[in-house]
PDB file of N, CA and C in Angstrom:
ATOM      1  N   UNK A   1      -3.132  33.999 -40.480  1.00  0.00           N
ATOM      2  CA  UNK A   1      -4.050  35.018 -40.025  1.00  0.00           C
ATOM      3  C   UNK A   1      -4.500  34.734 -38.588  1.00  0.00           C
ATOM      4  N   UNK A   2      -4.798  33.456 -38.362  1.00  0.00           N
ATOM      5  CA  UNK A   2      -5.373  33.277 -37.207  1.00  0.00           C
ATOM      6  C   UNK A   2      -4.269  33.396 -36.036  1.00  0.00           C
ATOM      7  N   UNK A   3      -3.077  33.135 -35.949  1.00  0.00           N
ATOM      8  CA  UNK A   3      -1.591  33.666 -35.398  1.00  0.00           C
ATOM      9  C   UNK A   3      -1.527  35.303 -35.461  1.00  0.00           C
ATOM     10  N   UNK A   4      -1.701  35.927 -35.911  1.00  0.00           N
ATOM     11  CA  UNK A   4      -1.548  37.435 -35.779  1.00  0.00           C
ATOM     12  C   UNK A   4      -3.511  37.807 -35.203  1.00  0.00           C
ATOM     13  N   UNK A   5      -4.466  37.107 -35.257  1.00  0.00           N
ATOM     14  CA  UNK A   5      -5.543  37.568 -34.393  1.00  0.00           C
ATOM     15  C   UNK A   5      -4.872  36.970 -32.915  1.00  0.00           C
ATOM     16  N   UNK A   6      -4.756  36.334 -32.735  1.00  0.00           N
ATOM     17  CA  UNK A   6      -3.822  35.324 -31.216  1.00  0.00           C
ATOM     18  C   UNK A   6      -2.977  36.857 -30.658  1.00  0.00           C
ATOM     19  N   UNK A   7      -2.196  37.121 -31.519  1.00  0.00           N
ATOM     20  CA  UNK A   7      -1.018  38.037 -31.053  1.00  0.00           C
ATOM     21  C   UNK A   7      -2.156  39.105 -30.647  1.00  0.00           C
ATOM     22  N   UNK A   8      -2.936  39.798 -31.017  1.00  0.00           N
ATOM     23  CA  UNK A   8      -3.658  40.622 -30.662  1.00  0.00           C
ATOM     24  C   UNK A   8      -4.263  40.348 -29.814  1.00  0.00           C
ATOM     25  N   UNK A   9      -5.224  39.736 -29.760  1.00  0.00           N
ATOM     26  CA  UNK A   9      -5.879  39.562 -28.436  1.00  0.00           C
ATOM     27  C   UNK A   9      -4.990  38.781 -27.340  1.00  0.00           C
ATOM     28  N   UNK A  10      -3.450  38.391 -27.390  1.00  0.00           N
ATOM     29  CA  UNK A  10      -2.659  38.074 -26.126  1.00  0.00           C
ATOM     30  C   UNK A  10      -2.105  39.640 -25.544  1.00  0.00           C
ATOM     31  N   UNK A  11      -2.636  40.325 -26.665  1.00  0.00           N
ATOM     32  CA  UNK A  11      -1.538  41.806 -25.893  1.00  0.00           C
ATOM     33  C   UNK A  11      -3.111  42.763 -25.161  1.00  0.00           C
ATOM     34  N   UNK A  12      -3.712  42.278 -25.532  1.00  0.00           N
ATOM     35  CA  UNK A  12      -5.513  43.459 -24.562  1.00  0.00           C
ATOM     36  C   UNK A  12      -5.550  43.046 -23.145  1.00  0.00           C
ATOM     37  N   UNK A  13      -5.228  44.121 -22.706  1.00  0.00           N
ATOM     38  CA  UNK A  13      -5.528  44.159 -20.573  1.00  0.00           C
ATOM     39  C   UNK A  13      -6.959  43.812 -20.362  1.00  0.00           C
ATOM     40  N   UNK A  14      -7.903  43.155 -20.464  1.00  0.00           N
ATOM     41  CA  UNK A  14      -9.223  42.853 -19.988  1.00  0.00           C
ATOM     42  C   UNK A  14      -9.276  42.644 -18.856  1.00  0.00           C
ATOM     43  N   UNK A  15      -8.943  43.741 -18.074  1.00  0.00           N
ATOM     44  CA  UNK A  15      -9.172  43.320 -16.400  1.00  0.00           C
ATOM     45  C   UNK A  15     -10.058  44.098 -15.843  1.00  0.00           C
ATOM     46  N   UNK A  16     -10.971  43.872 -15.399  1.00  0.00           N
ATOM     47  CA  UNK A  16     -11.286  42.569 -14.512  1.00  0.00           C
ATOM     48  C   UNK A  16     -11.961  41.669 -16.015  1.00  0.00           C
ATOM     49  N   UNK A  17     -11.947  40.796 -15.941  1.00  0.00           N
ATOM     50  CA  UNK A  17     -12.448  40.268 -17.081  1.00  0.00           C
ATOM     51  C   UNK A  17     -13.782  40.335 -16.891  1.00  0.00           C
ATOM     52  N   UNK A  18     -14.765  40.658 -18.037  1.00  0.00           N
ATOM     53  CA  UNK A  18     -16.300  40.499 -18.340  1.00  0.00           C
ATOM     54  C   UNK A  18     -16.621  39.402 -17.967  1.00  0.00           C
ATOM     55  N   UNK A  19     -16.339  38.187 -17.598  1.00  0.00           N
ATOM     56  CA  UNK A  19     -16.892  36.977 -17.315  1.00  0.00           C
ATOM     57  C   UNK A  19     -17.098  36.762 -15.753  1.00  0.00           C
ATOM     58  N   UNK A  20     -16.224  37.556 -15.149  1.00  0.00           N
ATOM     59  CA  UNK A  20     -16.060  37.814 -13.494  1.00  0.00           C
ATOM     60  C   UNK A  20     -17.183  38.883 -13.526  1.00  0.00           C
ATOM     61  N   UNK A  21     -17.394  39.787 -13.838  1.00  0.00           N
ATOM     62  CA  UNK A  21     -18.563  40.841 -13.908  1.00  0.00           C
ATOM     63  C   UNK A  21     -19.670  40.706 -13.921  1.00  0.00           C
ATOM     64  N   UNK A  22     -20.161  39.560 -14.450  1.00  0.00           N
ATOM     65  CA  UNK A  22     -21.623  38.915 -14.627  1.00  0.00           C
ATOM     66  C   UNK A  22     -22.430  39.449 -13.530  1.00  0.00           C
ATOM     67  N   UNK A  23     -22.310  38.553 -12.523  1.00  0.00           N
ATOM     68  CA  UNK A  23     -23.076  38.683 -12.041  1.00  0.00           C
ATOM     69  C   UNK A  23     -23.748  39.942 -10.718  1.00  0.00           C
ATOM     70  N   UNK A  24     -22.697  40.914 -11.417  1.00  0.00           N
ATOM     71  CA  UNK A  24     -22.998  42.479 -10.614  1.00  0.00           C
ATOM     72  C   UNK A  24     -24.034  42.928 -11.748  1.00  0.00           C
ATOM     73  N   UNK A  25     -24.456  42.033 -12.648  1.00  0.00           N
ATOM     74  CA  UNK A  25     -25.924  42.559 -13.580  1.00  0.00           C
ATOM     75  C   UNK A  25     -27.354  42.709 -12.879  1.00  0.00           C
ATOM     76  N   UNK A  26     -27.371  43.932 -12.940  1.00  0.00           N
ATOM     77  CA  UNK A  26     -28.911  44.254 -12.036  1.00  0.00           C
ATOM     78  C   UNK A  26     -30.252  44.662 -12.721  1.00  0.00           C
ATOM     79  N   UNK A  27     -30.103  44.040 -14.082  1.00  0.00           N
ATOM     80  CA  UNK A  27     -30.937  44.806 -14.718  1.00  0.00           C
ATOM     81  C   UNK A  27     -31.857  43.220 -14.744  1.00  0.00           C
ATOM     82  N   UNK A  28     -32.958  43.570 -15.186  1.00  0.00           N
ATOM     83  CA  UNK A  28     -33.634  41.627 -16.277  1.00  0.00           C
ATOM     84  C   UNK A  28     -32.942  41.978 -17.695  1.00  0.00           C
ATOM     85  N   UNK A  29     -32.313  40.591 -17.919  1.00  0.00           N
ATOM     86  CA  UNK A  29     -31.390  40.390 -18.892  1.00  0.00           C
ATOM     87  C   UNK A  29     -32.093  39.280 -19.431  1.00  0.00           C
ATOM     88  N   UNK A  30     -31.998  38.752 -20.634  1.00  0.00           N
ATOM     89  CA  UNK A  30     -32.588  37.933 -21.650  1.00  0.00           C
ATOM     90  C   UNK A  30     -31.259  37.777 -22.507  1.00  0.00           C
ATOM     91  N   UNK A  31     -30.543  36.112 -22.447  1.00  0.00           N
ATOM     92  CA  UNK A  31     -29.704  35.535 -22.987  1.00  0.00           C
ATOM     93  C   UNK A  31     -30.105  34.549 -24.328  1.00  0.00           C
ATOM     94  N   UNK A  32     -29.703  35.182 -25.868  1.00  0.00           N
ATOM     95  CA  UNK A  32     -30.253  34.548 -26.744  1.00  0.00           C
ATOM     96  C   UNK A  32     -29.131  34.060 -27.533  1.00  0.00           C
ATOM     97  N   UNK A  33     -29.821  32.395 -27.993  1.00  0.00           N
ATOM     98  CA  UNK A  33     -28.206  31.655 -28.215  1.00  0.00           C
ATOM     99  C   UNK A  33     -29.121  30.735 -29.621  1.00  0.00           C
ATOM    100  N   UNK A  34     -28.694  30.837 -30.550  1.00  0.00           N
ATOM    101  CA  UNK A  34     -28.958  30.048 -31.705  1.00  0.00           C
ATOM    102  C   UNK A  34     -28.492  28.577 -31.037  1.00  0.00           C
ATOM    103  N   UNK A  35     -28.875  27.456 -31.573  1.00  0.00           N
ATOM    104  CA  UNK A  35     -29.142  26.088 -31.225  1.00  0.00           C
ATOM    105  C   UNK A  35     -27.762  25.969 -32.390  1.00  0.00           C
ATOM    106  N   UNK A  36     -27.532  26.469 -33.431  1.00  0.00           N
ATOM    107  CA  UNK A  36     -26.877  25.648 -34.964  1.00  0.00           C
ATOM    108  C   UNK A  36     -25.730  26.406 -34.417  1.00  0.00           C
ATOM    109  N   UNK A  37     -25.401  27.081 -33.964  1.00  0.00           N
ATOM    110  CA  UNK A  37     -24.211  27.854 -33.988  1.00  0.00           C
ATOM    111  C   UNK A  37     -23.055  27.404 -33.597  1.00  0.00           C
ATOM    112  N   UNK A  38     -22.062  27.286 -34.963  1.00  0.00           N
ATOM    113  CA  UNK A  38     -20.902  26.463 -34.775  1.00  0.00           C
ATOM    114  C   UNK A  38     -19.612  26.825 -34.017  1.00  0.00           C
ATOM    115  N   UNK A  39     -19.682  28.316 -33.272  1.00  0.00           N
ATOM    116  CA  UNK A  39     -18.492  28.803 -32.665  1.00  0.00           C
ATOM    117  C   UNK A  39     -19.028  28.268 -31.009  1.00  0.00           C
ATOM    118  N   UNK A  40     -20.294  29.009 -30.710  1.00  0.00           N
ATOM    119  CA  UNK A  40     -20.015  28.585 -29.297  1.00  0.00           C
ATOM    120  C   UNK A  40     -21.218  27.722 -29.150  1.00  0.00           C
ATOM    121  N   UNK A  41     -21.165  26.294 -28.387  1.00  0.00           N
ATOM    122  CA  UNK A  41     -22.592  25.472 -27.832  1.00  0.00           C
ATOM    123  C   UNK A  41     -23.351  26.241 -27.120  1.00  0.00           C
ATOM    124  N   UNK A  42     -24.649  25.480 -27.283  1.00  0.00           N
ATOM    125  CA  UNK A  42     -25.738  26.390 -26.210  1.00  0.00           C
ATOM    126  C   UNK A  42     -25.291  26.440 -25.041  1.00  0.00           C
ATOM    127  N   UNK A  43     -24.301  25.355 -24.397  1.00  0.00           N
ATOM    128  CA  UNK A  43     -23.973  24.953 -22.871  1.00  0.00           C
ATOM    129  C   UNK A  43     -23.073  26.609 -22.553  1.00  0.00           C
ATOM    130  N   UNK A  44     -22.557  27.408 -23.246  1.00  0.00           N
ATOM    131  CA  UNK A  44     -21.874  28.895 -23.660  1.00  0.00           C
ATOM    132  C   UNK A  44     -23.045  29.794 -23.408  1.00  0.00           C
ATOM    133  N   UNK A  45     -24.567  29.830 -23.376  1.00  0.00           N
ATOM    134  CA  UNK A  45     -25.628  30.428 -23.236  1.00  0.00           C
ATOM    135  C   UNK A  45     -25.462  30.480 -22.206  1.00  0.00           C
ATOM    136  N   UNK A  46     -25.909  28.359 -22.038  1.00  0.00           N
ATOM    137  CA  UNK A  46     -26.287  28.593 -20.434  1.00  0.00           C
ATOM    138  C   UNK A  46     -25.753  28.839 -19.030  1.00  0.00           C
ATOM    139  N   UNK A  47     -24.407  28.942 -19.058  1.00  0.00           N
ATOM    140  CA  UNK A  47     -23.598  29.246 -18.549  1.00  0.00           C
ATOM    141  C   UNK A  47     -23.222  30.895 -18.091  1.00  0.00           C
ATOM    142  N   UNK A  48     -23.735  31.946 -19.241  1.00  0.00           N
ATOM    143  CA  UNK A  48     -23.985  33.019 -19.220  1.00  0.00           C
ATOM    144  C   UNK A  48     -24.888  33.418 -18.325  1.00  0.00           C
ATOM    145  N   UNK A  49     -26.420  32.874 -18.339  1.00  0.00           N
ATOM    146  CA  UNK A  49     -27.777  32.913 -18.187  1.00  0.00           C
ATOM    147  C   UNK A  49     -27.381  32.634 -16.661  1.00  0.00           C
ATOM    148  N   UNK A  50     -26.332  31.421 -16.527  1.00  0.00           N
ATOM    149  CA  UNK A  50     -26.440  31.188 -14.931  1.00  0.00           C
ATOM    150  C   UNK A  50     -25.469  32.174 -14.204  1.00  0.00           C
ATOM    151  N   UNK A  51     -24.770  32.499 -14.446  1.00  0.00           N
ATOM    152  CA  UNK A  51     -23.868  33.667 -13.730  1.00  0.00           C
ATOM    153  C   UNK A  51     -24.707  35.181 -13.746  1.00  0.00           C
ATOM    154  N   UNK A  52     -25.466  35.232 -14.587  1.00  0.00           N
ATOM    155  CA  UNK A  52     -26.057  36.761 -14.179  1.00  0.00           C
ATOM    156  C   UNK A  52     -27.659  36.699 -13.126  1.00  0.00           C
ATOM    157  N   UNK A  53     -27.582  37.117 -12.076  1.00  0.00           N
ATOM    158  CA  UNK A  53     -28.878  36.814 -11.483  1.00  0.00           C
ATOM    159  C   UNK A  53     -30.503  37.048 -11.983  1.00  0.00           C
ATOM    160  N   UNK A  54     -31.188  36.301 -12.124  1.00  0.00           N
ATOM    161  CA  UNK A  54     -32.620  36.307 -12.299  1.00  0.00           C
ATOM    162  C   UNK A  54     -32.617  36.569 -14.076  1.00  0.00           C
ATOM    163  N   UNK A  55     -31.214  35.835 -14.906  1.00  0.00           N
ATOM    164  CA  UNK A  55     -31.466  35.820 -16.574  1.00  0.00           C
ATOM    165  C   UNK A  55     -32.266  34.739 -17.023  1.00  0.00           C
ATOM    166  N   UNK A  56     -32.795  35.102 -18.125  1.00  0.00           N
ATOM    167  CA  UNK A  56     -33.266  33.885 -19.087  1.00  0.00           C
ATOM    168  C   UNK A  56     -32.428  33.948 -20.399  1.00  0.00           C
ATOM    169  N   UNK A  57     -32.623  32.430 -20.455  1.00  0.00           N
ATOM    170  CA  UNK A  57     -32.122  31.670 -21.553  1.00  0.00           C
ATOM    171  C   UNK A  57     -33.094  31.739 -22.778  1.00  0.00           C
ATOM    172  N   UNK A  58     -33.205  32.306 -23.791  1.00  0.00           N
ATOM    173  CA  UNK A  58     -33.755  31.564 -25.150  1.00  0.00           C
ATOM    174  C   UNK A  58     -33.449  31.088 -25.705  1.00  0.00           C
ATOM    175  N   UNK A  59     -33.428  29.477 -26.173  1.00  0.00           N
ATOM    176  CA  UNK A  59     -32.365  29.005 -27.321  1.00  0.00           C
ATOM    177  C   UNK A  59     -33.409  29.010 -28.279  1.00  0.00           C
ATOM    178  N   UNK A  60     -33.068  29.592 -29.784  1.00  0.00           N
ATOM    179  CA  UNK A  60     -33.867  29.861 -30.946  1.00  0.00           C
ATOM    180  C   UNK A  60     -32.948  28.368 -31.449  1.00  0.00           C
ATOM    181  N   UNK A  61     -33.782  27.591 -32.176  1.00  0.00           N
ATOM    182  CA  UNK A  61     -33.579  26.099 -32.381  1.00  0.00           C
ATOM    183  C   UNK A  61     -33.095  26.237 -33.783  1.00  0.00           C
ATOM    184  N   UNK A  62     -33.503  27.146 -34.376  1.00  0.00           N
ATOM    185  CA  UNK A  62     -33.064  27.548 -36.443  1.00  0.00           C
ATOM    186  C   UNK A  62     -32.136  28.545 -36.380  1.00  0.00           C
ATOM    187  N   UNK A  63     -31.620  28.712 -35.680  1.00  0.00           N
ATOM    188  CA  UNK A  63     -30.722  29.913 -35.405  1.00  0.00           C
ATOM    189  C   UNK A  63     -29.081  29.796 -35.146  1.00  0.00           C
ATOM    190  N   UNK A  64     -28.327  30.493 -35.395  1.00  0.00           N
ATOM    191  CA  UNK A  64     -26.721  30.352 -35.373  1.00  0.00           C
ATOM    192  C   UNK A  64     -26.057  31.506 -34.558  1.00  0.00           C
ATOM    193  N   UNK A  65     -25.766  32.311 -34.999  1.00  0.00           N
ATOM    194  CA  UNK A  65     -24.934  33.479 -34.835  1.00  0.00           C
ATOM    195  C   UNK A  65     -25.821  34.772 -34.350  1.00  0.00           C
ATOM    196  N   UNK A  66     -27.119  34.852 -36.031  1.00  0.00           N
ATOM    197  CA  UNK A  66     -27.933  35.994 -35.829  1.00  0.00           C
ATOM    198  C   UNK A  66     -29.092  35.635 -35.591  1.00  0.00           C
ATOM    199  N   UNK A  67     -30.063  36.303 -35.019  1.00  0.00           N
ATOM    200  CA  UNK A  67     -31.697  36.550 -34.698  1.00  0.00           C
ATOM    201  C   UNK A  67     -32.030  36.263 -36.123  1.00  0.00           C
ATOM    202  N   UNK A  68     -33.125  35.156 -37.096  1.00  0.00           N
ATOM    203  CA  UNK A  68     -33.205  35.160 -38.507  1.00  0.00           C
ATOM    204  C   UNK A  68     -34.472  36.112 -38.089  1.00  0.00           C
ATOM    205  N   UNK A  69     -35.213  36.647 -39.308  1.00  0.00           N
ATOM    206  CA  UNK A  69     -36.067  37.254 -39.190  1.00  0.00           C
ATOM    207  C   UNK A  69     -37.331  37.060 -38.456  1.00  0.00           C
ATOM    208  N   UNK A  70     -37.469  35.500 -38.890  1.00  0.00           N
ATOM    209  CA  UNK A  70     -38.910  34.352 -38.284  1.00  0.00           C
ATOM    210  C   UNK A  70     -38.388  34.194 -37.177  1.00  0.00           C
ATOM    211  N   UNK A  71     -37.817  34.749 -36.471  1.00  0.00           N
ATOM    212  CA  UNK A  71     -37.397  34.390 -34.831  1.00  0.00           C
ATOM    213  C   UNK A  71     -37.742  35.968 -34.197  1.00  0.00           C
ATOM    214  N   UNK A  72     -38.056  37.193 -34.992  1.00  0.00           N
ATOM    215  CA  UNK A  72     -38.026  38.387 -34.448  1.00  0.00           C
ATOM    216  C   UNK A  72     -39.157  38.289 -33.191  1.00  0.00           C
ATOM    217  N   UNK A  73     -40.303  37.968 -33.495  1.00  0.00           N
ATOM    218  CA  UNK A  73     -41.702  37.504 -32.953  1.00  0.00           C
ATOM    219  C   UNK A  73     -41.210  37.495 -31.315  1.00  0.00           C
ATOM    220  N   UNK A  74     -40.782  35.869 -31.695  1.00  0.00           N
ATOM    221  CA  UNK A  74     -40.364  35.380 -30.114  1.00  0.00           C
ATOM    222  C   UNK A  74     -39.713  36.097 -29.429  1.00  0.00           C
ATOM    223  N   UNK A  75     -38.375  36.753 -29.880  1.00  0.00           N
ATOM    224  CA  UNK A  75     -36.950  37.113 -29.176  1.00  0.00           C
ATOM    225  C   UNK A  75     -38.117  38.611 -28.656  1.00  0.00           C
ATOM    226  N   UNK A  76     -38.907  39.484 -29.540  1.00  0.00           N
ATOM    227  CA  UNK A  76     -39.485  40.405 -28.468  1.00  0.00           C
ATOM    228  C   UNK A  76     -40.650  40.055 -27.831  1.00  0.00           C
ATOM    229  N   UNK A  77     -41.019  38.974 -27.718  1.00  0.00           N
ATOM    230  CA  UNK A  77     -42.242  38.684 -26.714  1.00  0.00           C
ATOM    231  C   UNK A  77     -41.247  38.086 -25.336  1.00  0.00           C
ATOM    232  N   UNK A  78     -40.300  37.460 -25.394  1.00  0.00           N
ATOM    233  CA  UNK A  78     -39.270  37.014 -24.797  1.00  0.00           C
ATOM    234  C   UNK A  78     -38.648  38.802 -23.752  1.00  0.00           C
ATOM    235  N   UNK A  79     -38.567  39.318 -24.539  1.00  0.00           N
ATOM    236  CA  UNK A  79     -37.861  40.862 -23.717  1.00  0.00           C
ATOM    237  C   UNK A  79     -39.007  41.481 -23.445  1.00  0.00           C
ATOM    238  N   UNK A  80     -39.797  41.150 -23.798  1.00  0.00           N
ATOM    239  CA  UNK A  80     -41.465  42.030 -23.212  1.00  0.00           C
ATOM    240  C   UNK A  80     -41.464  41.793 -22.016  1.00  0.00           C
ATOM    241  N   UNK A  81     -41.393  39.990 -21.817  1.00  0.00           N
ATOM    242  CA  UNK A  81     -42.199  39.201 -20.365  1.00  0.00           C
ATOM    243  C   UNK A  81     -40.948  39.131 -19.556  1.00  0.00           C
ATOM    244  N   UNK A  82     -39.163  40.199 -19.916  1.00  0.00           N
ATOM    245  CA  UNK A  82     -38.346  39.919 -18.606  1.00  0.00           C
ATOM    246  C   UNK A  82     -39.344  41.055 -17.489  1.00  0.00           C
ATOM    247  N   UNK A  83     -38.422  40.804 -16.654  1.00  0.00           N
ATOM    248  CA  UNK A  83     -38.884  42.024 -15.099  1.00  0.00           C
ATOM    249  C   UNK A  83     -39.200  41.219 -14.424  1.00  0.00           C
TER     250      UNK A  83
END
C-alpha cells in the first residue's frame, strides 16, 4: 500500500511547491503543532512558523495530530492575540 501511495504522489506537478510559497503569507498566521505527534517533530512547526513572516508557533504539549478538546481554550485565545 505504501508503494502505490509513493506512485501517486511521484506522479502530482506541485509547482511551485507550497514550501517555497511561505513566505509570500501576508496575513497573521498562528502555527499549531501537537508536542506527541509521531509523523512530524515540533522542529516541522518550527520551521513552518519561521518561513512565514511575523507567525507564531503554539506547541500544545498533550497533543498529536488533532486540537483535543482541553486545548480549544488556548488555540482561540492564541488566534484572538495574532495581528
Amino acid at each position: 500500500m505504501a508503494n502505490q501511495i509513493g506512485m501517486v504522489f511521484s506522479r502530482l506537478d506541485c509547482k511551485p511547491r507550497w514550501r517555497e510559497r511561505l513566505p509570500e503569507i501576508e496575513v497573521p498566521t498562528l502555527i499549531v503543532h501537537g508536542r506527541r505527534d509521531r509523523f512530524f517533530p515540533v522542529g516541522n512547526g518550527e520551521a513552518i512558523a519561521r518561513e512565514i513572516p511575523g507567525a507564531r508557533l503554539l506547541v500544545l504539549k498533550e497533543a498529536a495530530t488533532a486540537i483535543p478538546d482541553a486545548a480549544v481554550g488556548e488555540v482561540t485565545e492564541a488566534m484572538l492575540t495574532l495581528g
